[in-house]
C-alpha atoms as a PDB file:
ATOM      1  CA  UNK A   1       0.000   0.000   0.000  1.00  0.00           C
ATOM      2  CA  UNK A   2       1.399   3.497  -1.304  1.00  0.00           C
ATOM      3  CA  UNK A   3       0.425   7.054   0.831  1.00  0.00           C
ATOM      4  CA  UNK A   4      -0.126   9.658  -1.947  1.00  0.00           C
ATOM      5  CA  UNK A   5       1.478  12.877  -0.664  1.00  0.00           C
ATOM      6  CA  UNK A   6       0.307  16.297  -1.007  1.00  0.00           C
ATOM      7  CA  UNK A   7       2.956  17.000  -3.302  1.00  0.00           C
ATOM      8  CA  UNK A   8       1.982  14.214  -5.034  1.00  0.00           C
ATOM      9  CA  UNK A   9       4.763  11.990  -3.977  1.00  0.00           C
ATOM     10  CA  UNK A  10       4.452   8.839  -3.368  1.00  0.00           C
ATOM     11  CA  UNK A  11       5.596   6.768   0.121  1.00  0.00           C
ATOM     12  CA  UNK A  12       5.382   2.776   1.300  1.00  0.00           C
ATOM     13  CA  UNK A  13       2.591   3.102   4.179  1.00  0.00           C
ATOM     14  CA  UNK A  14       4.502   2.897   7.404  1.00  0.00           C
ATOM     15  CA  UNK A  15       2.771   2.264  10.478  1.00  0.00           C
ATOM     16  CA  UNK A  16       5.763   3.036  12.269  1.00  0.00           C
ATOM     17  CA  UNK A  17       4.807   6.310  10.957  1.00  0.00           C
ATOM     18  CA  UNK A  18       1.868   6.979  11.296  1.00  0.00           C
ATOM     19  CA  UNK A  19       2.383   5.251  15.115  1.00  0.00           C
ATOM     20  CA  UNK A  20       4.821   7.945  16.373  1.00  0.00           C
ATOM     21  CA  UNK A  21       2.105  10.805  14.758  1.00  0.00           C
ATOM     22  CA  UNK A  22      -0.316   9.360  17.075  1.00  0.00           C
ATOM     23  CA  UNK A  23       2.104   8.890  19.599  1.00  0.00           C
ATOM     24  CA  UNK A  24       3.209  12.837  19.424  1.00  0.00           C
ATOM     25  CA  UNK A  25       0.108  14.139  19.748  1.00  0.00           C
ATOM     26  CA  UNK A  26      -0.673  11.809  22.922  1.00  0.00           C
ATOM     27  CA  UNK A  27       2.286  12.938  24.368  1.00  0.00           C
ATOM     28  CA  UNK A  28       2.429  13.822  28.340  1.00  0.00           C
ATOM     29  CA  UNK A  29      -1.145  12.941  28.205  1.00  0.00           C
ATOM     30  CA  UNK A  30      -3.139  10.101  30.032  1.00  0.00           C
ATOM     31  CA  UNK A  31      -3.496   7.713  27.410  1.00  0.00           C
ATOM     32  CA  UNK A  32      -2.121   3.687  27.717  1.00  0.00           C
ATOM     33  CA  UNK A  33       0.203   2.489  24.825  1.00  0.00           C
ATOM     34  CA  UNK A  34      -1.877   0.121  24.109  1.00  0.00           C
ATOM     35  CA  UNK A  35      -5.183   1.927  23.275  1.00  0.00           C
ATOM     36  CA  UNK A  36      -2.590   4.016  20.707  1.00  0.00           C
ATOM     37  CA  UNK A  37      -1.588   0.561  19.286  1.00  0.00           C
ATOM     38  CA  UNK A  38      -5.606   0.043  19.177  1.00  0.00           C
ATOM     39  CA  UNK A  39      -6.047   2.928  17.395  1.00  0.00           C
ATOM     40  CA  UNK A  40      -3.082   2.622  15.008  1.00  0.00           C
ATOM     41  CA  UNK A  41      -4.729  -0.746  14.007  1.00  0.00           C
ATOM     42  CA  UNK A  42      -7.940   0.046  13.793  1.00  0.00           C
ATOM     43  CA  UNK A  43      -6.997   2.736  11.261  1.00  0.00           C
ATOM     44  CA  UNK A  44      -4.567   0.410   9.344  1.00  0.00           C
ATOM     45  CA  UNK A  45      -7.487  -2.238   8.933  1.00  0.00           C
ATOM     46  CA  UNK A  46     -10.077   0.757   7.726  1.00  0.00           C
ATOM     47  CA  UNK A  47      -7.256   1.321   5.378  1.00  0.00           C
ATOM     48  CA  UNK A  48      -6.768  -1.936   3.565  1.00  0.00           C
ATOM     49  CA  UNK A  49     -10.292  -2.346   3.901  1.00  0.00           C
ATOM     50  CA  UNK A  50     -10.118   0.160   0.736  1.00  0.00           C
ATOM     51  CA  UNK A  51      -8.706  -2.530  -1.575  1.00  0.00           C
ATOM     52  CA  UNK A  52      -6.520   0.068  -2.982  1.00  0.00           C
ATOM     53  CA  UNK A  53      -2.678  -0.006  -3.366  1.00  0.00           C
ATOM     54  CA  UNK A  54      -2.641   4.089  -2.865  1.00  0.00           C
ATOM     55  CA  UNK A  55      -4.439   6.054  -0.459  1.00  0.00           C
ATOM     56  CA  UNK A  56      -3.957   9.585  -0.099  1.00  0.00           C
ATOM     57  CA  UNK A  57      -2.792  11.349   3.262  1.00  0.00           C
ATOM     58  CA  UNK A  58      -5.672  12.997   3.434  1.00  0.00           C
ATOM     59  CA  UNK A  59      -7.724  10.021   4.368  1.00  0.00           C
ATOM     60  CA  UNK A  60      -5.073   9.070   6.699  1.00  0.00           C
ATOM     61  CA  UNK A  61      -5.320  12.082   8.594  1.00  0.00           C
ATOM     62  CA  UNK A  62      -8.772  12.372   8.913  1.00  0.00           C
ATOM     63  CA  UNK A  63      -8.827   8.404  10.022  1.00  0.00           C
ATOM     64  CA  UNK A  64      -6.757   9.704  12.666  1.00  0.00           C
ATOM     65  CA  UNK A  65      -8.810  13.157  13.804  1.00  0.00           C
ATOM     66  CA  UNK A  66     -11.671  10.750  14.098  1.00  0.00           C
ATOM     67  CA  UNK A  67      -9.443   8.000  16.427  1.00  0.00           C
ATOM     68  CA  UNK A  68      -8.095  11.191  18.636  1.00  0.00           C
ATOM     69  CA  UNK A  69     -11.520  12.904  19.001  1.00  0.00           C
ATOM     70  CA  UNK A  70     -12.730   9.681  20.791  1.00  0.00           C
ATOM     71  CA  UNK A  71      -9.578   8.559  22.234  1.00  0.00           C
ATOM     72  CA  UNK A  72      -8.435  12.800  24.054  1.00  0.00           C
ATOM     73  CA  UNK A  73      -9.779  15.869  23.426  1.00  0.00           C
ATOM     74  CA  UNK A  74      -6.175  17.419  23.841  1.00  0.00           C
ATOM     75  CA  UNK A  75      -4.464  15.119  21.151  1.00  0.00           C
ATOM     76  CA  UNK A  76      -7.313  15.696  18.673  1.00  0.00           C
ATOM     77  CA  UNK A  77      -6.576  19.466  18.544  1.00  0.00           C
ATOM     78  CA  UNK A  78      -2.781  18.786  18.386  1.00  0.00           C
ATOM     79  CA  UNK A  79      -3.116  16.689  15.647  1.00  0.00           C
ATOM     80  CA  UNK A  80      -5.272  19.169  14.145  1.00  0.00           C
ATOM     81  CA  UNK A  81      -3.142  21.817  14.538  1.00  0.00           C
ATOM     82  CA  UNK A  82      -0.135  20.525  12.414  1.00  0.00           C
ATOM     83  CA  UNK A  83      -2.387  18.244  10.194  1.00  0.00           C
ATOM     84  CA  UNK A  84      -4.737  21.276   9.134  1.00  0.00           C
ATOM     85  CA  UNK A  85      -1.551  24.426   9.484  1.00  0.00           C
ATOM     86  CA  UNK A  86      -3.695  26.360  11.754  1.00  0.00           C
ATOM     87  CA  UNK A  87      -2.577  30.062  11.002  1.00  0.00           C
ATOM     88  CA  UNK A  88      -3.357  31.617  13.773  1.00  0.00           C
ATOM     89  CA  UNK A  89      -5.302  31.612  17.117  1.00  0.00           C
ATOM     90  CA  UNK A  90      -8.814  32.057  15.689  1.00  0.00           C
ATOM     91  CA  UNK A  91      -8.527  28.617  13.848  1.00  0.00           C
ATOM     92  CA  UNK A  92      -7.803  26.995  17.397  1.00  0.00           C
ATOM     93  CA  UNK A  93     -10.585  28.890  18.685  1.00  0.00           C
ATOM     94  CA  UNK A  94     -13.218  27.534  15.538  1.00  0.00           C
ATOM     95  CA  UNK A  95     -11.563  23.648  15.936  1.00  0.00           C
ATOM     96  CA  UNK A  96     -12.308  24.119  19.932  1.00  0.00           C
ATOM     97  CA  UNK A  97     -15.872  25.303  19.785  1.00  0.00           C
ATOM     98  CA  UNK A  98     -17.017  22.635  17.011  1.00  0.00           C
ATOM     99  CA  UNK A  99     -15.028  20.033  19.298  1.00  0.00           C
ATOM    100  CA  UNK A 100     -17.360  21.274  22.218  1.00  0.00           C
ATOM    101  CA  UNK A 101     -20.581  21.084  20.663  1.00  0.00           C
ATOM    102  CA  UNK A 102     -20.072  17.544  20.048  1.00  0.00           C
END
């Protein structure tokens, strides 16, 4: 399975990878090891559930917003934060307020 870049590139999926993404965004927070190995396999088995030999980062990244909203609140918006280049404060703010009317 290839990850198709924004660029365009083209990478070998790595769950390695996309482990230690998970892993920095849960970092100094409350969360076990092992519910981040959950959620890195949960996401890799929605993956290949695609059947297709390239899947863009995009869906990767939103696979993984949707594992950190459930799995901490704090790790979600970190994630967001690099995944989506918040700009400035005001895009924290909008993320924050749609994550609290969930």
């Amino acid at each position: 399975m290839y990850v198709i870049k924004k660029d365009g590139s083209r990478e070998e999926f790595d769950r390695e990878k996309l482990k230690r993404g998970v892993l920095k965004a849960c970092e100094k927070r409350p969360v076990a090891i092992a519910k981040v190995d959950a959620v890195v396999e949960k996401i890799e088995i929605k993956l290949r559930s695609l059947k297709s030999t390239e899947i863009k980062s995009k869906i990767i990244g939103e696979e993984v917003m949707k594992a950190l909203q459930k799995l901490d609140k704090v790790a979600y918006i970190r994630f967001a934060s690099v995944y989506r280049e918040f700009a400035d404060l005001s895009e924290f703010e909008r993320e924050i307020n749609k994550l609290l009317k969930r």
